[in-house]
PDB file of N, CA and C in Angstrom:
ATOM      1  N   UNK A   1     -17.873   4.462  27.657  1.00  0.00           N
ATOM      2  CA  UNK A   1     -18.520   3.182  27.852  1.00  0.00           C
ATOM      3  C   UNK A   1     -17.477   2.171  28.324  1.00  0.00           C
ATOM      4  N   UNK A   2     -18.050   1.829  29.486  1.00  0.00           N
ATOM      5  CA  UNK A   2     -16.914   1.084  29.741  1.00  0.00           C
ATOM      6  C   UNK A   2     -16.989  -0.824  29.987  1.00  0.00           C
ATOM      7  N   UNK A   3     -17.079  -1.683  29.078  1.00  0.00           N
ATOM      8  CA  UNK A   3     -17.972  -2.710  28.955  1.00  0.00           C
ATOM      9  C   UNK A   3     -16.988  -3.830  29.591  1.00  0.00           C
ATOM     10  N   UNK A   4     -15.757  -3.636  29.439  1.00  0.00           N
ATOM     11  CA  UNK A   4     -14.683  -4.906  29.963  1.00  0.00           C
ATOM     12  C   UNK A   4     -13.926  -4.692  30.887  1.00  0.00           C
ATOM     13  N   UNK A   5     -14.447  -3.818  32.333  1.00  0.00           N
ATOM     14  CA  UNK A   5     -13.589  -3.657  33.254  1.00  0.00           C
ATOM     15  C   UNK A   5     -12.830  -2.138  32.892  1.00  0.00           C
ATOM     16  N   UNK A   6     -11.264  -2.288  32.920  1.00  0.00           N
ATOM     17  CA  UNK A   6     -11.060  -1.007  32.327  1.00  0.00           C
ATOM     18  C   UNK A   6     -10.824  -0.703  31.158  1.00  0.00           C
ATOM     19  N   UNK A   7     -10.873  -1.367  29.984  1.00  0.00           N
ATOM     20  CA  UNK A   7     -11.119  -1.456  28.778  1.00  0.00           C
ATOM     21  C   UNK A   7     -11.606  -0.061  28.532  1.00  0.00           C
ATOM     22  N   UNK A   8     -11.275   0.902  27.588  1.00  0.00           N
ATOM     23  CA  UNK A   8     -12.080   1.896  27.271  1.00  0.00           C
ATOM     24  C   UNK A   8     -12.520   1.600  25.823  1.00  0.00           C
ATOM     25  N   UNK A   9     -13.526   2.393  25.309  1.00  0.00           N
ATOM     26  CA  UNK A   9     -14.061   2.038  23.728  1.00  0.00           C
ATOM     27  C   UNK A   9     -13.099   2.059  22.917  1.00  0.00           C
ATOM     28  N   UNK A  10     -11.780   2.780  22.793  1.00  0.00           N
ATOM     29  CA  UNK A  10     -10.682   3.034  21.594  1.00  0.00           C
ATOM     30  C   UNK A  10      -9.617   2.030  21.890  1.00  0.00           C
ATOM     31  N   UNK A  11      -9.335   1.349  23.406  1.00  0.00           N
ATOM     32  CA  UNK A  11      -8.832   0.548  22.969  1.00  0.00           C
ATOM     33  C   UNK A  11      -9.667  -0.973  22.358  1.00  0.00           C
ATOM     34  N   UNK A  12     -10.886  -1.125  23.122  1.00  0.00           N
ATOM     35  CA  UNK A  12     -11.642  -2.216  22.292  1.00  0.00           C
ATOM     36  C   UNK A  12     -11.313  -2.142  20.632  1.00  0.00           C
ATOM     37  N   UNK A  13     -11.955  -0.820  20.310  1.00  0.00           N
ATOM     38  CA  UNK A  13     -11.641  -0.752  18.650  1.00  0.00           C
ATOM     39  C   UNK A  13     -10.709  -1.115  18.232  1.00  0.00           C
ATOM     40  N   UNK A  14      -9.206  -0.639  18.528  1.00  0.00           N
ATOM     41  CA  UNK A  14      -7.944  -0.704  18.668  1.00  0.00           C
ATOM     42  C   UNK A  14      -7.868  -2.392  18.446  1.00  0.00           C
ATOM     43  N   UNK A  15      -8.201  -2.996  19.682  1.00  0.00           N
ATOM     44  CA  UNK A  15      -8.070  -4.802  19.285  1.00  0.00           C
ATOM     45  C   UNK A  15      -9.175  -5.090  18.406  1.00  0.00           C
ATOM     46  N   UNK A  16      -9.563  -4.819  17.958  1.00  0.00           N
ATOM     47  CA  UNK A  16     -10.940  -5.392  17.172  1.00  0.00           C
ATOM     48  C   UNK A  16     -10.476  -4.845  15.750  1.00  0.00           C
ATOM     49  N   UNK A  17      -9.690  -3.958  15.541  1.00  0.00           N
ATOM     50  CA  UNK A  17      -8.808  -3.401  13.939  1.00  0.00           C
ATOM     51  C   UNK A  17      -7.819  -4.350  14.100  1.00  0.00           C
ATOM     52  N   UNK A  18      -6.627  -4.770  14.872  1.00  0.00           N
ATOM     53  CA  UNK A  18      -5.850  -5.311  15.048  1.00  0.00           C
ATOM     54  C   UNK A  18      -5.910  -6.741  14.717  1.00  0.00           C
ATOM     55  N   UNK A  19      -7.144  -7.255  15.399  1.00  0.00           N
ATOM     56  CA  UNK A  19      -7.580  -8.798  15.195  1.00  0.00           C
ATOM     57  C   UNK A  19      -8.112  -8.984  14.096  1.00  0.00           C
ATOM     58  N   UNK A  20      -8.932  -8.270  13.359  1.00  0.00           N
ATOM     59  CA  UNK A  20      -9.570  -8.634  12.053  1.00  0.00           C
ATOM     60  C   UNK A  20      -8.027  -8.162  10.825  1.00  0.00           C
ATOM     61  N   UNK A  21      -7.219  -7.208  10.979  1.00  0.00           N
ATOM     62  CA  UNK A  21      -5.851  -7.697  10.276  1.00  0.00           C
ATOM     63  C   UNK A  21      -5.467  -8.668   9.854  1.00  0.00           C
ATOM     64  N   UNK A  22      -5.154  -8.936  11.491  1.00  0.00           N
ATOM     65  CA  UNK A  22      -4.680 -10.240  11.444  1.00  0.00           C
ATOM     66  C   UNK A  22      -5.057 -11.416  10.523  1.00  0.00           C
ATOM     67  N   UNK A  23      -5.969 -11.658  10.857  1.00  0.00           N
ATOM     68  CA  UNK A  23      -6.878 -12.692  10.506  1.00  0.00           C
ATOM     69  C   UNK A  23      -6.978 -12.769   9.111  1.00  0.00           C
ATOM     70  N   UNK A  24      -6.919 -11.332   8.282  1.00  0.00           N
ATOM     71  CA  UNK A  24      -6.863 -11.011   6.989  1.00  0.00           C
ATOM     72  C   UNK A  24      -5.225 -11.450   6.588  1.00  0.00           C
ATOM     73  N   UNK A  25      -4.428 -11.252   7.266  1.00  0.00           N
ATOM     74  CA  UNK A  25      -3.157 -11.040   7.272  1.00  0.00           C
ATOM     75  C   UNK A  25      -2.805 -12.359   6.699  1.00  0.00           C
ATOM     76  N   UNK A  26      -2.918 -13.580   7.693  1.00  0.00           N
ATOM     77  CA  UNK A  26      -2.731 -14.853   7.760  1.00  0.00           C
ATOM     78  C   UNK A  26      -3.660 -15.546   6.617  1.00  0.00           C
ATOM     79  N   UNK A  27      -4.825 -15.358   6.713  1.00  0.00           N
ATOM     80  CA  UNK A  27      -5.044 -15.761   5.579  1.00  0.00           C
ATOM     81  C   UNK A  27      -4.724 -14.822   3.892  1.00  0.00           C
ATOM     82  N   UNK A  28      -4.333 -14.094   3.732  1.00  0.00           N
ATOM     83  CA  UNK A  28      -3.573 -13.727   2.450  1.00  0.00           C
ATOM     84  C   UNK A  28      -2.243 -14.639   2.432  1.00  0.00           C
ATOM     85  N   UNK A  29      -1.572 -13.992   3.970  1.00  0.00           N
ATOM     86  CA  UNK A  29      -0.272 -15.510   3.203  1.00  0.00           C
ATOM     87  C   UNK A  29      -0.683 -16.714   3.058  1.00  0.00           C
ATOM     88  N   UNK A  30      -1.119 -17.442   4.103  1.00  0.00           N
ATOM     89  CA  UNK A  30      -1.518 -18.644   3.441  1.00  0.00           C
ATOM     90  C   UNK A  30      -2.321 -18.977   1.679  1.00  0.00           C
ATOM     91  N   UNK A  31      -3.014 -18.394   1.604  1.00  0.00           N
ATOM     92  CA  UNK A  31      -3.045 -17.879  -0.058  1.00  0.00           C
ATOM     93  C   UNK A  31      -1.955 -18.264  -0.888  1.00  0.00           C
ATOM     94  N   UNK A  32      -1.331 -16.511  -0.963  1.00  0.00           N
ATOM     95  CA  UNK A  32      -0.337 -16.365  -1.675  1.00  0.00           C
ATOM     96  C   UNK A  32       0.656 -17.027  -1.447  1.00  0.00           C
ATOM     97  N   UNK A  33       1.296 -17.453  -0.501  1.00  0.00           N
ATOM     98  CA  UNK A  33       3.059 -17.995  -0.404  1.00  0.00           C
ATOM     99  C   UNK A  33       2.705 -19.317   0.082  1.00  0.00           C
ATOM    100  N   UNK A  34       2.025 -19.638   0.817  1.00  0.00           N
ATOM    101  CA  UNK A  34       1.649 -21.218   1.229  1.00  0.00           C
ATOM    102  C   UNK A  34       0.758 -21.963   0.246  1.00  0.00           C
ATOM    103  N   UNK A  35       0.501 -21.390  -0.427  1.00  0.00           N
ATOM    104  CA  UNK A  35      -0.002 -22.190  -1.026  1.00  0.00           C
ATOM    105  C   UNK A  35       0.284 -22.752  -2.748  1.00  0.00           C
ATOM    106  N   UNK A  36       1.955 -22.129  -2.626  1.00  0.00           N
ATOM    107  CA  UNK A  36       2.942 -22.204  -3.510  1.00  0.00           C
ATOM    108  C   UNK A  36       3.589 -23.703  -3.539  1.00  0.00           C
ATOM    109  N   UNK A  37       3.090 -23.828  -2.081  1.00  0.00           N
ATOM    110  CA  UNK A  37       4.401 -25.099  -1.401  1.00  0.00           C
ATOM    111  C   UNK A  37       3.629 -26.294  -2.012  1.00  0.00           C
ATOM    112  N   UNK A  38       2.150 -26.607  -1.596  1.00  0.00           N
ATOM    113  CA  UNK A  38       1.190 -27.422  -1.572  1.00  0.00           C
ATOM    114  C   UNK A  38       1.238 -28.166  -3.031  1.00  0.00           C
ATOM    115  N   UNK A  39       1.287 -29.590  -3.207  1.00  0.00           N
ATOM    116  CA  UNK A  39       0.945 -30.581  -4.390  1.00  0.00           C
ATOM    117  C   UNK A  39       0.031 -29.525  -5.458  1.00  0.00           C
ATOM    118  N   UNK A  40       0.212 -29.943  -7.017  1.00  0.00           N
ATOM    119  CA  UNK A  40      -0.761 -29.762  -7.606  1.00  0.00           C
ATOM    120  C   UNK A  40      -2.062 -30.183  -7.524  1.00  0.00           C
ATOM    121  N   UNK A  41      -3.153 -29.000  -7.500  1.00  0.00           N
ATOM    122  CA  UNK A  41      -4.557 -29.203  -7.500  1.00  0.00           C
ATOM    123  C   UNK A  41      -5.181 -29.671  -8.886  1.00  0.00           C
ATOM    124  N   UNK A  42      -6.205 -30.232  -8.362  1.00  0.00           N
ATOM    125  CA  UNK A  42      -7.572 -30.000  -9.855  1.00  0.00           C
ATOM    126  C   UNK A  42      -8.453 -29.286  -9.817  1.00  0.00           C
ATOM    127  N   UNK A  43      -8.567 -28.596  -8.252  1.00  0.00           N
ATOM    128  CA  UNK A  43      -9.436 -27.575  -8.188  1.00  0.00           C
ATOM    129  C   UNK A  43      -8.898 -26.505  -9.009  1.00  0.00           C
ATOM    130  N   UNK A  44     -10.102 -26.099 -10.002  1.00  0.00           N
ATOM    131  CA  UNK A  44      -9.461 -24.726 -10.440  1.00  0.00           C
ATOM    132  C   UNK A  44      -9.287 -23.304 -10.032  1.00  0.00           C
ATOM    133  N   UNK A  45      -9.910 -23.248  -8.773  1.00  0.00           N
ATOM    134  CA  UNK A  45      -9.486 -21.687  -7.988  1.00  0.00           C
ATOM    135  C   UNK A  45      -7.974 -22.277  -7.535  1.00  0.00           C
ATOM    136  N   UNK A  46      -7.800 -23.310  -6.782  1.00  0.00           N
ATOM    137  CA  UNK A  46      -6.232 -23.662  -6.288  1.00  0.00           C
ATOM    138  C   UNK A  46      -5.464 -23.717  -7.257  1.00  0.00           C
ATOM    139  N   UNK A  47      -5.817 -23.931  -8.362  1.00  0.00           N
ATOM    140  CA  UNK A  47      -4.956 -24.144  -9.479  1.00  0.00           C
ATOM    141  C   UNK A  47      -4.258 -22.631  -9.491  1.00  0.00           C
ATOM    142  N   UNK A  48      -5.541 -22.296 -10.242  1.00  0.00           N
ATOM    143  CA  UNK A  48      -5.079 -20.634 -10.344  1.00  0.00           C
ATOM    144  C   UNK A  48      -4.258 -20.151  -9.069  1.00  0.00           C
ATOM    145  N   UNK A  49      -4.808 -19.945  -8.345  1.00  0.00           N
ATOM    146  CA  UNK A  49      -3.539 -19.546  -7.072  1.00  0.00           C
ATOM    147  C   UNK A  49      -2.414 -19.851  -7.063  1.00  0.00           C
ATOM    148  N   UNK A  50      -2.135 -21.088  -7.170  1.00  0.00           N
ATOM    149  CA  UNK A  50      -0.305 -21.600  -7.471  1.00  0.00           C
ATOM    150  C   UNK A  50       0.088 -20.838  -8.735  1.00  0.00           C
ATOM    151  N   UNK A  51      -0.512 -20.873  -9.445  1.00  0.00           N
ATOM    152  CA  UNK A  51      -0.187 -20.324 -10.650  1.00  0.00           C
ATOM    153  C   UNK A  51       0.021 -19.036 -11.194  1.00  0.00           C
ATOM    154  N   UNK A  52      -0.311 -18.222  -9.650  1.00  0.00           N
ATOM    155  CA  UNK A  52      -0.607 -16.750  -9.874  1.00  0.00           C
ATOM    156  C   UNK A  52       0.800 -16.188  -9.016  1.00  0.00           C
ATOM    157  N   UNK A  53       1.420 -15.017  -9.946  1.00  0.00           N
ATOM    158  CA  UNK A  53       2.796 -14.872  -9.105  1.00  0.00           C
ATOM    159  C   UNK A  53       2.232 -13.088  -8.761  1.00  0.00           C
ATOM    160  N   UNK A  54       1.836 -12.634  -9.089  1.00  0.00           N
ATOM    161  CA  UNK A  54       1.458 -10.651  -8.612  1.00  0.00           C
ATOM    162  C   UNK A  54       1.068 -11.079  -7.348  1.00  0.00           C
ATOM    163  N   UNK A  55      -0.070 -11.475  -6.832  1.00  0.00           N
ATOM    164  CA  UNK A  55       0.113 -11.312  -5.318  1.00  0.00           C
ATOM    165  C   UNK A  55       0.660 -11.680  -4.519  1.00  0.00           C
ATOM    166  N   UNK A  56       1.703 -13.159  -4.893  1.00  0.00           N
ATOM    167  CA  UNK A  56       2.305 -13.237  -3.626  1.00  0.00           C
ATOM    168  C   UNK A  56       3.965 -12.453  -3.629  1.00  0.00           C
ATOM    169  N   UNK A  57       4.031 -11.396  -4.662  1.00  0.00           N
ATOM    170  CA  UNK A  57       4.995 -10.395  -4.616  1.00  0.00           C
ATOM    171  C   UNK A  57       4.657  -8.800  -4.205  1.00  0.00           C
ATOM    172  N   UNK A  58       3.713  -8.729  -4.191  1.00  0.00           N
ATOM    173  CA  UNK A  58       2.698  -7.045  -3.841  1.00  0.00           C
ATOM    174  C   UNK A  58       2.659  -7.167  -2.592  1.00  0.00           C
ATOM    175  N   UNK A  59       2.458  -7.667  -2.310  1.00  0.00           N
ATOM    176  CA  UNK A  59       2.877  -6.954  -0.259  1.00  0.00           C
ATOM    177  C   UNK A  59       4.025  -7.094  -0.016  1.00  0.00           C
ATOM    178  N   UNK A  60       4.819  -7.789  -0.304  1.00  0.00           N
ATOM    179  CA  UNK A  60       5.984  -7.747   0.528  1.00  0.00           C
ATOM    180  C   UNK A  60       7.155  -6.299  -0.236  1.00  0.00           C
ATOM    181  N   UNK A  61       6.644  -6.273  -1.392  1.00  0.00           N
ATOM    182  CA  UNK A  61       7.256  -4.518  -2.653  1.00  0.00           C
ATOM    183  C   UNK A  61       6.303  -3.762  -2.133  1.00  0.00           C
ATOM    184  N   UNK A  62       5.105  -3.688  -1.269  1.00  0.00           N
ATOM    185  CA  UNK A  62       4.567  -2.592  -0.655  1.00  0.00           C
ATOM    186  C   UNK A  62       5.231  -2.227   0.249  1.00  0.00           C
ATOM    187  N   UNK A  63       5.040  -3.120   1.547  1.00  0.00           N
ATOM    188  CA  UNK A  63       5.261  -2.747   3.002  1.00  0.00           C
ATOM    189  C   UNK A  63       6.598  -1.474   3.042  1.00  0.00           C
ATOM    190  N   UNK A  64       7.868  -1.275   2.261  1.00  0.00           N
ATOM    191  CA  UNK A  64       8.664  -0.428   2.776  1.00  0.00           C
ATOM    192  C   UNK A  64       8.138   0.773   1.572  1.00  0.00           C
ATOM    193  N   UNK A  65       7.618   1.374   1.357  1.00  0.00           N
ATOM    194  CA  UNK A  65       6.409   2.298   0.738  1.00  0.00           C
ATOM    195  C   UNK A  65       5.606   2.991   1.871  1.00  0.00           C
ATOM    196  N   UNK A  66       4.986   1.660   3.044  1.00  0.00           N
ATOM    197  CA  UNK A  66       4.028   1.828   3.803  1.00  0.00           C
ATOM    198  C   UNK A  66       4.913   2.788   4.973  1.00  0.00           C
ATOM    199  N   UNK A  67       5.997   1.913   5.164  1.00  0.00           N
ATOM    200  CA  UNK A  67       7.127   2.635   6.204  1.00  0.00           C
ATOM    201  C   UNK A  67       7.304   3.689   5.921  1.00  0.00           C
ATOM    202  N   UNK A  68       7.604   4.384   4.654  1.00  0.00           N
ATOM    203  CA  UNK A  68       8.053   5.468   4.157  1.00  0.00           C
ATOM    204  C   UNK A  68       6.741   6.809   4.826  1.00  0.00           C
ATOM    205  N   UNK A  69       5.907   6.290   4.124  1.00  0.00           N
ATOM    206  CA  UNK A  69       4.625   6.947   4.210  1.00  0.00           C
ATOM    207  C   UNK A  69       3.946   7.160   5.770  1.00  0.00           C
ATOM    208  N   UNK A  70       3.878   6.238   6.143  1.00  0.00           N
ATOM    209  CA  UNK A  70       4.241   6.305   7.890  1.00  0.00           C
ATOM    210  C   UNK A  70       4.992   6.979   8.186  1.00  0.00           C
ATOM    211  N   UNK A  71       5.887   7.347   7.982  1.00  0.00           N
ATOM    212  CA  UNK A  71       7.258   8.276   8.910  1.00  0.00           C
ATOM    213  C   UNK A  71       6.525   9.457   8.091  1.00  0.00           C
ATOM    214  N   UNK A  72       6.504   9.812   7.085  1.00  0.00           N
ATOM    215  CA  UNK A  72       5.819  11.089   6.314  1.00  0.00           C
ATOM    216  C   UNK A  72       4.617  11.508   7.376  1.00  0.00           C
ATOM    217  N   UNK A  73       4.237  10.953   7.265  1.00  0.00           N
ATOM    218  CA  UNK A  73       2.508  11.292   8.158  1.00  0.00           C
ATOM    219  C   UNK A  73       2.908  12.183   9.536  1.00  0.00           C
ATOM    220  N   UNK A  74       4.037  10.897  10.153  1.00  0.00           N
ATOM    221  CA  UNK A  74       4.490  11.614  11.560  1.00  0.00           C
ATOM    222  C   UNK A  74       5.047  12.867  11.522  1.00  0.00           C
ATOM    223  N   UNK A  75       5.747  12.994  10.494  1.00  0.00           N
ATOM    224  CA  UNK A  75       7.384  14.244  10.416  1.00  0.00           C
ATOM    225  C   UNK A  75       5.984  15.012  10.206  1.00  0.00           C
ATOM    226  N   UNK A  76       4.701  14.926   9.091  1.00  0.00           N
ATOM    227  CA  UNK A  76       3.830  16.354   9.131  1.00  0.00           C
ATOM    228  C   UNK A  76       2.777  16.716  10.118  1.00  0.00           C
ATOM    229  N   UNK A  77       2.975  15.246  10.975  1.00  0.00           N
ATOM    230  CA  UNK A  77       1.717  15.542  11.756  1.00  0.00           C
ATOM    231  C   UNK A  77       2.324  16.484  13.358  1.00  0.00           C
ATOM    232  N   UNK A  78       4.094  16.435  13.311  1.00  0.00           N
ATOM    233  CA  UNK A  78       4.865  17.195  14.476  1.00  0.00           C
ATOM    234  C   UNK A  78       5.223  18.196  13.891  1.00  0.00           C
ATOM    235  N   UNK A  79       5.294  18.586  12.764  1.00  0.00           N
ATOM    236  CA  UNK A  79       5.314  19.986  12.408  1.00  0.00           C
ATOM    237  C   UNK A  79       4.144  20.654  12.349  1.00  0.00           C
ATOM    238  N   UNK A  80       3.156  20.281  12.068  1.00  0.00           N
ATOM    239  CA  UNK A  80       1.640  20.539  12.550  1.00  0.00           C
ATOM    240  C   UNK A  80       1.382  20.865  13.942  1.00  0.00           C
ATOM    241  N   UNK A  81       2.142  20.434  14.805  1.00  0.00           N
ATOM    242  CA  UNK A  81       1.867  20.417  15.955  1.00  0.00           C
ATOM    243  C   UNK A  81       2.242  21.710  16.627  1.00  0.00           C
ATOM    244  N   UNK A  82       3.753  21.685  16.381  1.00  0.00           N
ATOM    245  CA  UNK A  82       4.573  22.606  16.500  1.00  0.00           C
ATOM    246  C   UNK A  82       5.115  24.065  16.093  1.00  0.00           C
ATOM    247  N   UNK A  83       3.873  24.094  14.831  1.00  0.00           N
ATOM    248  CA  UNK A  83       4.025  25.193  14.169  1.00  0.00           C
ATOM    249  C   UNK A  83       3.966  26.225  14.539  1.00  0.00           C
TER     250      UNK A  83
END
């Protein structure tokens, strides 16, 4: 299907996983670490958020886990290949 010129369907998907990340991405930090910076609230969800320290330390003690596990996947997915 070819809907955007030469666009094929996997890369559409491809930006359309990529962009909704994102979007997830930016708003978690802003969340968690930006919203560390910001005056005290009276709202009590903002409250709680400043006040909350596990998530804005869990992704950043994930991501080299994720790396790890990534390179794992590859090293079995070329011996798979190659077998």
């Amino acid at each position: 299907m070819r809907w955007l010129g030469s666009i094929d369907e996997r890369q559409l998907w491809g930006c359309l996983f990529l962009s909704i990340g994102s979007v997830f991405f930016v708003g978690y930090f802003s969340i968690a670490v930006l919203c560390k910076l910001f005056p005290p609230s009276h709202i009590p969800l903002i409250s709680a958020l400043q006040n909350d320290w596990y998530y804005c330390f869990l992704v950043p003690l994930t991501l080299p886990i994720i790396v790890v596990a990534v390179y794992f996947h590859w090293l079995s997915m070329k011996l798979f290949k190659h077998a």
